[in-house]
C-alpha atoms as a PDB file:
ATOM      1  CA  UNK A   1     -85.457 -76.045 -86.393  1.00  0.00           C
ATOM      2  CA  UNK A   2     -84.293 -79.643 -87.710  1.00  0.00           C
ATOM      3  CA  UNK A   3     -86.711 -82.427 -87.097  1.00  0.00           C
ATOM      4  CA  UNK A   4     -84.284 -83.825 -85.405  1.00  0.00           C
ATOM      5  CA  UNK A   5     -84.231 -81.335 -82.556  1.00  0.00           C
ATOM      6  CA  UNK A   6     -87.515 -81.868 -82.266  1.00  0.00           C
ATOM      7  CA  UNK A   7     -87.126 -85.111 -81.942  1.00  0.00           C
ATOM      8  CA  UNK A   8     -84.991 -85.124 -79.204  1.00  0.00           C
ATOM      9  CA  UNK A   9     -87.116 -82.409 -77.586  1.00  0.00           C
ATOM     10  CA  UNK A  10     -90.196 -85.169 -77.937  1.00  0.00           C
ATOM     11  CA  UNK A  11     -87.901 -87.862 -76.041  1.00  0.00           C
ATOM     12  CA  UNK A  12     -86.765 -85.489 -73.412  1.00  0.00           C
ATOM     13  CA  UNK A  13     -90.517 -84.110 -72.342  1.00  0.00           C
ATOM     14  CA  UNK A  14     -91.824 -87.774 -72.315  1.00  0.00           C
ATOM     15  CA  UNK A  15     -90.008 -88.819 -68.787  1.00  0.00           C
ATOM     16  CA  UNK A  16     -90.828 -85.276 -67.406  1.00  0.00           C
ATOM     17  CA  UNK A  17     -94.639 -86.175 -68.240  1.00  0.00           C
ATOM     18  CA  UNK A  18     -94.204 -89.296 -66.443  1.00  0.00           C
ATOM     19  CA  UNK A  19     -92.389 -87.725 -63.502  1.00  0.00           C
ATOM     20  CA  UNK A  20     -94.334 -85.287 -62.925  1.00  0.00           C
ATOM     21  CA  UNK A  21     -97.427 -87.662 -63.140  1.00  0.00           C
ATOM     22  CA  UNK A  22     -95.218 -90.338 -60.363  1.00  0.00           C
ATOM     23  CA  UNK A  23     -94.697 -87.302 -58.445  1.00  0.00           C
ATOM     24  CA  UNK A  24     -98.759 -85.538 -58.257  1.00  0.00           C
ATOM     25  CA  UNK A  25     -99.437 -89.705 -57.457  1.00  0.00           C
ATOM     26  CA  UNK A  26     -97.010 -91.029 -54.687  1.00  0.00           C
ATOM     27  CA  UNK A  27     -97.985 -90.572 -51.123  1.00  0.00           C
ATOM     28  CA  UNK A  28     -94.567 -90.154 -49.960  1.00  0.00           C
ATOM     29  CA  UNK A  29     -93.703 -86.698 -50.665  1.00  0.00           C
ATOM     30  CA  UNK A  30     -92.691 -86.241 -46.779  1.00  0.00           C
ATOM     31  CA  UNK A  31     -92.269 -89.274 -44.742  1.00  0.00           C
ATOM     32  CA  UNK A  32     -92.472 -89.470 -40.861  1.00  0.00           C
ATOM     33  CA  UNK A  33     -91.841 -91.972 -38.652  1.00  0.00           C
ATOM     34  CA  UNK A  34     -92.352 -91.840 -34.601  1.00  0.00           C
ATOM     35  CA  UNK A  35     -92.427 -94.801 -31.995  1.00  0.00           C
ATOM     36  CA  UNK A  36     -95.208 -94.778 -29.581  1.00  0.00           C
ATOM     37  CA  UNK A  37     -94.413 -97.804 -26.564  1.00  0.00           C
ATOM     38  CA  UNK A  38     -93.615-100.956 -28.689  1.00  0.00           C
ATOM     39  CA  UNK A  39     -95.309 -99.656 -31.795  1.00  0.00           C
ATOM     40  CA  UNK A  40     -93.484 -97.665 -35.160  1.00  0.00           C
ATOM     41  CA  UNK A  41     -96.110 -95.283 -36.750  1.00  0.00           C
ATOM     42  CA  UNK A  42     -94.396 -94.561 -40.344  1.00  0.00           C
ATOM     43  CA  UNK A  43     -96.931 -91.615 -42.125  1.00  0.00           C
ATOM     44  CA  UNK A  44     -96.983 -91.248 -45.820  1.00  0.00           C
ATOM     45  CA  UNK A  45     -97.527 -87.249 -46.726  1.00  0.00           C
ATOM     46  CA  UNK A  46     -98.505 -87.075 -50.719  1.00  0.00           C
ATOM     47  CA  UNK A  47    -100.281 -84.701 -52.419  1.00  0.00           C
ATOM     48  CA  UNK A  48    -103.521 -85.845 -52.906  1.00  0.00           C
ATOM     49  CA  UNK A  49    -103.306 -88.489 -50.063  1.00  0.00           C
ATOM     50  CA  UNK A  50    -102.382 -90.015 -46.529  1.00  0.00           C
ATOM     51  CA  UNK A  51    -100.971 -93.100 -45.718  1.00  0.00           C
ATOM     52  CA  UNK A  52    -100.343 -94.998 -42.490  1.00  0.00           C
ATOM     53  CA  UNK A  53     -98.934 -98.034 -41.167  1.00  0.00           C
ATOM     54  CA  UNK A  54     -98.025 -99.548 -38.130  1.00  0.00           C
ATOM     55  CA  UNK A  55     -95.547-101.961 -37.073  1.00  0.00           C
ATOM     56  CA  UNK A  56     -94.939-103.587 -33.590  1.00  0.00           C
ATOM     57  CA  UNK A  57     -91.849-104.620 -32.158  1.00  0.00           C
ATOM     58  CA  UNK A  58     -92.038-108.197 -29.881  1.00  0.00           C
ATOM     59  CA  UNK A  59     -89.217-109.196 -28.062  1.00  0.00           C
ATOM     60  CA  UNK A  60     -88.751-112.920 -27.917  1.00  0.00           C
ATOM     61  CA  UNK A  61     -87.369-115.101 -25.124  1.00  0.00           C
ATOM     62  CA  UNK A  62     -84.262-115.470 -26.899  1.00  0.00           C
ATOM     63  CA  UNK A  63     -83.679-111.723 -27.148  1.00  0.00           C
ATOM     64  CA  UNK A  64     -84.320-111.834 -30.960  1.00  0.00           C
ATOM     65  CA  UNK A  65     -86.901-109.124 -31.978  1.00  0.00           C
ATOM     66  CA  UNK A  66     -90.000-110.331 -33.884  1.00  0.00           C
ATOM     67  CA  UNK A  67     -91.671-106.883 -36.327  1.00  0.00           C
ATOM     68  CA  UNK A  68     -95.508-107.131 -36.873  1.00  0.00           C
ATOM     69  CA  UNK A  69     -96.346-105.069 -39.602  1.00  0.00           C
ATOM     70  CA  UNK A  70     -99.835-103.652 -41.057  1.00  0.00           C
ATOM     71  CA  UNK A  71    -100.748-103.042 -44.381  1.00  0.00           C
ATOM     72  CA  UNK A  72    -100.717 -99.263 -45.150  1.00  0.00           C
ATOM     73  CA  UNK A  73    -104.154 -97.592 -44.800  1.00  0.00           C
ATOM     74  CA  UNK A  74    -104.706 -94.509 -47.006  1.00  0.00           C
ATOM     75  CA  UNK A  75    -107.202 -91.377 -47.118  1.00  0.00           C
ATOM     76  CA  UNK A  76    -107.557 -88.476 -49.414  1.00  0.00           C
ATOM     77  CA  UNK A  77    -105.647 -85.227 -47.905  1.00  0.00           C
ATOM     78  CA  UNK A  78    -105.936 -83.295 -46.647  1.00  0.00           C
ATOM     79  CA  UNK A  79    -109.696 -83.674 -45.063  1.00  0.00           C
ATOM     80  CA  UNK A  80    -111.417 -80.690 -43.786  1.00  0.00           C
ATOM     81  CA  UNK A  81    -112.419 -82.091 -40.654  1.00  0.00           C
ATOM     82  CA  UNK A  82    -109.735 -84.481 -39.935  1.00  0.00           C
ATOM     83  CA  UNK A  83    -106.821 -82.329 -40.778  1.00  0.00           C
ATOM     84  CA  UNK A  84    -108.632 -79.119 -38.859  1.00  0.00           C
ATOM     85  CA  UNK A  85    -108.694 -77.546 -42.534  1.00  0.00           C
ATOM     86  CA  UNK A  86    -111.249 -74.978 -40.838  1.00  0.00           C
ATOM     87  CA  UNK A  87    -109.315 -73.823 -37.551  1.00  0.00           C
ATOM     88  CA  UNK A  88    -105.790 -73.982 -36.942  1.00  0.00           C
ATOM     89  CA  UNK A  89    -104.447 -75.482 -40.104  1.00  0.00           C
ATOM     90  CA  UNK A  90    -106.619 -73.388 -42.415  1.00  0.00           C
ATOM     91  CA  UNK A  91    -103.852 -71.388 -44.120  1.00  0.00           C
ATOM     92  CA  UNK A  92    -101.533 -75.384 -44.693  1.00  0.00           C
ATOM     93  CA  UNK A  93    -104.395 -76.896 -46.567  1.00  0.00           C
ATOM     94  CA  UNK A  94    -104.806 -73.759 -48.492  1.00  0.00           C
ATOM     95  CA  UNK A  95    -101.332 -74.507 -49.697  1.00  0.00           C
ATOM     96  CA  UNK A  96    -101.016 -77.584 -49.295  1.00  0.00           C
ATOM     97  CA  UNK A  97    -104.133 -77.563 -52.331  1.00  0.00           C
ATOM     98  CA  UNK A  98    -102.658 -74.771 -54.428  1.00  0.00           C
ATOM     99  CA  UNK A  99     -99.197 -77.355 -54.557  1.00  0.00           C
ATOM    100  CA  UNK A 100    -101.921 -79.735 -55.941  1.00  0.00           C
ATOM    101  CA  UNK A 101    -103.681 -77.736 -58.557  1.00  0.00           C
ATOM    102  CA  UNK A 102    -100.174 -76.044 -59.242  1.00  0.00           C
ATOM    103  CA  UNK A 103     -98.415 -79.629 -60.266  1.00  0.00           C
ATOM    104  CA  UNK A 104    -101.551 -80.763 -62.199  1.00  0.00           C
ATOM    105  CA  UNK A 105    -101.224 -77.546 -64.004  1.00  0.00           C
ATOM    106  CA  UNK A 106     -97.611 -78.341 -65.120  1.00  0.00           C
ATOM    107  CA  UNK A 107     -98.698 -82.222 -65.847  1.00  0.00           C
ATOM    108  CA  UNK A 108    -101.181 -80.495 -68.232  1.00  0.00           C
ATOM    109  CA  UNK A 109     -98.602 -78.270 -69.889  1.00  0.00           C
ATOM    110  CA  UNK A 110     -96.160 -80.849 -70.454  1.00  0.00           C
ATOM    111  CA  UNK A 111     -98.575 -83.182 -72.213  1.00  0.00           C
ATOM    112  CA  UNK A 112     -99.646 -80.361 -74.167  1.00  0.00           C
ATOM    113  CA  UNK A 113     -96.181 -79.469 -74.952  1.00  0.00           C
ATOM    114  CA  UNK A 114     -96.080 -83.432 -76.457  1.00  0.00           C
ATOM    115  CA  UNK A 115     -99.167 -82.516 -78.497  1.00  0.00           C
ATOM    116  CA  UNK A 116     -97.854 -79.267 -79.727  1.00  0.00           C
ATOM    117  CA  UNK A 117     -94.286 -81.339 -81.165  1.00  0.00           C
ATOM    118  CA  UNK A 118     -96.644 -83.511 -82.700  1.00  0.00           C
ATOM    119  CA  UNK A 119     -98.803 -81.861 -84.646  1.00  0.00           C
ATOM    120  CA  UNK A 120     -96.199 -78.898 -85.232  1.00  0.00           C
ATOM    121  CA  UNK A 121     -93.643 -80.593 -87.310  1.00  0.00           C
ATOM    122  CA  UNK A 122     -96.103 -81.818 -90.357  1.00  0.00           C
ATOM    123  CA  UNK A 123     -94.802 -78.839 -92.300  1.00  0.00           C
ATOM    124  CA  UNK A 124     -91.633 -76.807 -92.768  1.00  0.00           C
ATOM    125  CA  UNK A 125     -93.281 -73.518 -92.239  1.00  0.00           C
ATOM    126  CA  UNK A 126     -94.503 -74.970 -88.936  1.00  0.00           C
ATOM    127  CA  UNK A 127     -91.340 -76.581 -87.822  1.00  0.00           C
ATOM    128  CA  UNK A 128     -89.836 -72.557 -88.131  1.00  0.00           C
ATOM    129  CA  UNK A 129     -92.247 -71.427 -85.721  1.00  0.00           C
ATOM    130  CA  UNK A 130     -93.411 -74.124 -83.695  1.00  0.00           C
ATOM    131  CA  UNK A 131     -90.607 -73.880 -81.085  1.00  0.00           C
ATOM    132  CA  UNK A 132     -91.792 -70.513 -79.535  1.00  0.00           C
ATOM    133  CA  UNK A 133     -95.047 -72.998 -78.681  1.00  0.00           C
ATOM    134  CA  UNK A 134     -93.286 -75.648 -77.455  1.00  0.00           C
ATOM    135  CA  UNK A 135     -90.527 -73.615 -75.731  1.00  0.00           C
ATOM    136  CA  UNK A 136     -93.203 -71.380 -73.942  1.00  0.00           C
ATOM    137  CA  UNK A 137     -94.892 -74.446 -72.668  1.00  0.00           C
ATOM    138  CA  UNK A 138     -91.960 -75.931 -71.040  1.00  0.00           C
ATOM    139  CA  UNK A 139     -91.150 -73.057 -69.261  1.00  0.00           C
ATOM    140  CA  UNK A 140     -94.743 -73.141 -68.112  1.00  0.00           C
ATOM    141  CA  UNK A 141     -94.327 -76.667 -66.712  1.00  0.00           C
ATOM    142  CA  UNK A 142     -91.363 -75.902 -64.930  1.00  0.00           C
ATOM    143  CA  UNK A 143     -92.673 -73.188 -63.170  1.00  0.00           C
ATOM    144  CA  UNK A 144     -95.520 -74.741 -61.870  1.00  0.00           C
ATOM    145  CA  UNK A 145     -94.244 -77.575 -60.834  1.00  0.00           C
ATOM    146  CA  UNK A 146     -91.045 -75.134 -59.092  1.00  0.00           C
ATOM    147  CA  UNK A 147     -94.379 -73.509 -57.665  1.00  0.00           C
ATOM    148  CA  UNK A 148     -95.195 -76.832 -56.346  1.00  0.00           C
ATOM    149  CA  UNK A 149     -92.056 -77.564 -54.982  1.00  0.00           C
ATOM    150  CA  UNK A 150     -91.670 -74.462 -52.993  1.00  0.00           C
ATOM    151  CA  UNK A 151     -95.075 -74.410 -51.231  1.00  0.00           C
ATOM    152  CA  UNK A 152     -94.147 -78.174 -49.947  1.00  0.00           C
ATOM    153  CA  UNK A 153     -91.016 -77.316 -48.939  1.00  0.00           C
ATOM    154  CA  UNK A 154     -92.586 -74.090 -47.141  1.00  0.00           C
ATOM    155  CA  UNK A 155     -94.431 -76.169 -45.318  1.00  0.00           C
ATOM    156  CA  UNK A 156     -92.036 -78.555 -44.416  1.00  0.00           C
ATOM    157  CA  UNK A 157     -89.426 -75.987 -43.119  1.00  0.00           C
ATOM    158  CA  UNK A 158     -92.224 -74.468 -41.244  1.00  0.00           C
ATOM    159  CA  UNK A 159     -93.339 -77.412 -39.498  1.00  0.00           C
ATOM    160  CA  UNK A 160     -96.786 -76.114 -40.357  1.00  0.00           C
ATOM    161  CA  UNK A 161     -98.753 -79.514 -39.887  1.00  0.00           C
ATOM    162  CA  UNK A 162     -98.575 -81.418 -37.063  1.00  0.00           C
ATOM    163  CA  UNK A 163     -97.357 -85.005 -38.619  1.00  0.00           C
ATOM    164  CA  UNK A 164     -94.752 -83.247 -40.203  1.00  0.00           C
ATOM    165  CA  UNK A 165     -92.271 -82.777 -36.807  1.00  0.00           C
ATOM    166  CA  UNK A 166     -90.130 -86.167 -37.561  1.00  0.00           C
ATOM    167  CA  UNK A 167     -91.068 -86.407 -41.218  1.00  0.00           C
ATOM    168  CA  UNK A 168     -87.933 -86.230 -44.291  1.00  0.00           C
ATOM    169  CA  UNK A 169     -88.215 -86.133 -48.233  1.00  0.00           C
ATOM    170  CA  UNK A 170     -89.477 -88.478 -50.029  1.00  0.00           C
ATOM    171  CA  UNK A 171     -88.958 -89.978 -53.686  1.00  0.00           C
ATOM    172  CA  UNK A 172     -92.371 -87.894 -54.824  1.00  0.00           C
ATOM    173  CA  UNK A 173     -90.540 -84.595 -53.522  1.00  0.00           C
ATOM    174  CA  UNK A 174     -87.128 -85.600 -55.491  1.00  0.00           C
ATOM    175  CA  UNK A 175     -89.039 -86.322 -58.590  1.00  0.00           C
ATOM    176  CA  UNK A 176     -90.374 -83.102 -58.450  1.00  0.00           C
ATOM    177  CA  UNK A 177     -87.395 -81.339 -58.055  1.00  0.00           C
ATOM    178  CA  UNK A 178     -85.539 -83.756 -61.271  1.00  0.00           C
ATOM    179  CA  UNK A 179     -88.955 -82.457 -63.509  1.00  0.00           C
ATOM    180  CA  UNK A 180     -88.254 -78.703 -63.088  1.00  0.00           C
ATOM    181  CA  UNK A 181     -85.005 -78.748 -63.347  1.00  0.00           C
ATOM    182  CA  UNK A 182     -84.442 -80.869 -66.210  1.00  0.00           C
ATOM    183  CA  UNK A 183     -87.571 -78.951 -67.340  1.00  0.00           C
ATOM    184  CA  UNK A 184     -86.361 -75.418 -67.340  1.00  0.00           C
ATOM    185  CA  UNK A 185     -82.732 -77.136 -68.870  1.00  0.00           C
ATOM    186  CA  UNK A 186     -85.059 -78.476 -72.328  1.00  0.00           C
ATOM    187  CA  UNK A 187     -86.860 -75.364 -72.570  1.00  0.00           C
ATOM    188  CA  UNK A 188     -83.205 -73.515 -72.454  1.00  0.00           C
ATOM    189  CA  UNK A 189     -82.295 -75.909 -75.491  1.00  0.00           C
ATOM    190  CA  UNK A 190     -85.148 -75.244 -77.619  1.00  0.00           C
ATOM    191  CA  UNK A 191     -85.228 -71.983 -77.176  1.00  0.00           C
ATOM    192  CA  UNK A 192     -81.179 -71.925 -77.695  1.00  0.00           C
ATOM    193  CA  UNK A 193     -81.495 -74.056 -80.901  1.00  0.00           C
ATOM    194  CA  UNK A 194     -84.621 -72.277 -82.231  1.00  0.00           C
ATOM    195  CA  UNK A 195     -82.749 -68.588 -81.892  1.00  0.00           C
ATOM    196  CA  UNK A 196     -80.058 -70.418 -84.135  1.00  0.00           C
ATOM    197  CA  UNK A 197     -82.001 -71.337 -86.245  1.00  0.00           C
ATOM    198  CA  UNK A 198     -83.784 -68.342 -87.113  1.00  0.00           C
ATOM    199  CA  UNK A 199     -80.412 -66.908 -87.312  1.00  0.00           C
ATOM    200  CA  UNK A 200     -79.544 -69.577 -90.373  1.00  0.00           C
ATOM    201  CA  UNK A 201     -77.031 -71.634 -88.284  1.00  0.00           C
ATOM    202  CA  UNK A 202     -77.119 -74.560 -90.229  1.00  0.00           C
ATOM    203  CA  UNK A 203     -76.436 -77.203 -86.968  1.00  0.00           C
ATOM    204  CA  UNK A 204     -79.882 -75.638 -86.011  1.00  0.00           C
ATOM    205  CA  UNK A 205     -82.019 -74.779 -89.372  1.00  0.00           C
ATOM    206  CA  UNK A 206     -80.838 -78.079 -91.095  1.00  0.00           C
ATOM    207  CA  UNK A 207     -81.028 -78.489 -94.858  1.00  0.00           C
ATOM    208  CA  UNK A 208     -82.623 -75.539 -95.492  1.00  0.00           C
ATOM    209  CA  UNK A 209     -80.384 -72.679 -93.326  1.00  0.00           C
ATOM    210  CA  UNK A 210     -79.606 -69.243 -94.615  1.00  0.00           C
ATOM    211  CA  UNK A 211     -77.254 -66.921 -94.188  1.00  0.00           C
ATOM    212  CA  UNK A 212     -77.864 -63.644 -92.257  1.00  0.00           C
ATOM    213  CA  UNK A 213     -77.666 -60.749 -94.627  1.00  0.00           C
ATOM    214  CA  UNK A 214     -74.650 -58.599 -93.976  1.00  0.00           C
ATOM    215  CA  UNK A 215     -75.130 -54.712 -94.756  1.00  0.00           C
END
């Protein structure tokens, strides 16, 4: 492969590091809100944590409506005794834990993928075989953070945890879903271009292409 393709493969992986990172960090994967008298409870669902806030509604003398709001407080999650991790909602924080190790997984891949393009393209005879690597990795990524995705949404659909009855998407969830699918799409094209290349395309190989030998 050109270094060129691999240097578009390098720029392309780089925002689907830092997506997937976002996405393992924000504590809005699911996001519920519920009134309770004159008080709005909005939960934050992420995957490695909880986060709650409250606002309260005051209604003035002139009818105008005067909101009162707290400062979100946050807690790892989900907590064993809190979240009932050892009765009824054993089998959600088993999952909802294997979504966490699964998208650290792909944040690991991805960054190694980043190494791998690195390090890979100091030679030619490298650059001819590096792509396998790199390709192989991406499709790694992509699958474990898919993996993630589809225990949360699981979950979700399931109503499976209590807090999650009035709860939507949030921006973690989407950026999830834009890293595996943009993921799987750059592992197609490297694994596209290095095929071609092997063959001797030139658009692929570069400089130094070939042509196939034709019995």
């Amino acid at each position: 492969m050109r270094k060129t393709s691999y240097a578009l493969t390098f720029i392309a992986v780089i925002p689907l590091l830092v997506f997937n990172i976002l996405s393992a960090r924000l504590p809005d994967w699911l996001v519920a809100s519920h009134t309770v008298d004159d008080a709005r409870i909005t939960v934050r669902y992420g995957l490695m944590e909880r986060c709650e806030r409250i606002t309260f509604e005051e209604s003035s003398p002139s009818n105008a409506t005067h909101s009162d709001y707290s400062d979100y407080e946050c807690r790892r999650f989900p907590l064993r005794e809190q979240d009932r991790c050892e009765k009824e909602n054993k089998i959600f924080c088993a999952a909802w834990v294997s979504a966490q190790y699964s998208t650290e997984l792909g944040i690991g891949f991805a960054a190694t993928a980043l190494v791998t393009l690195l390090f890979g393209v100091s030679t030619h005879s490298r650059r001819r075989r590096v792509w396998r690597a790199v390709a192989g990795l991406l499709v790694l990524h992509a699958i474990f953070q898919l993996v993630t995705f589809i225990l949360v949404a699981e979950l979700y659909r399931m109503d499976r945890f209590p807090g999650f009855d009035h709860a939507k998407p949030g921006s973690g969830f989407v950026l999830n879903a834009v890293s595996w699918l943009v993921g799987f799409g750059v592992a197609y094209g490297v694994i596209h271009t290095g095929i071609a290349a092997d063959r001797g395309y030139r658009w692929a190989a570069g400089n130094r292409y070939y042509h196939p030998i034709r019995c």
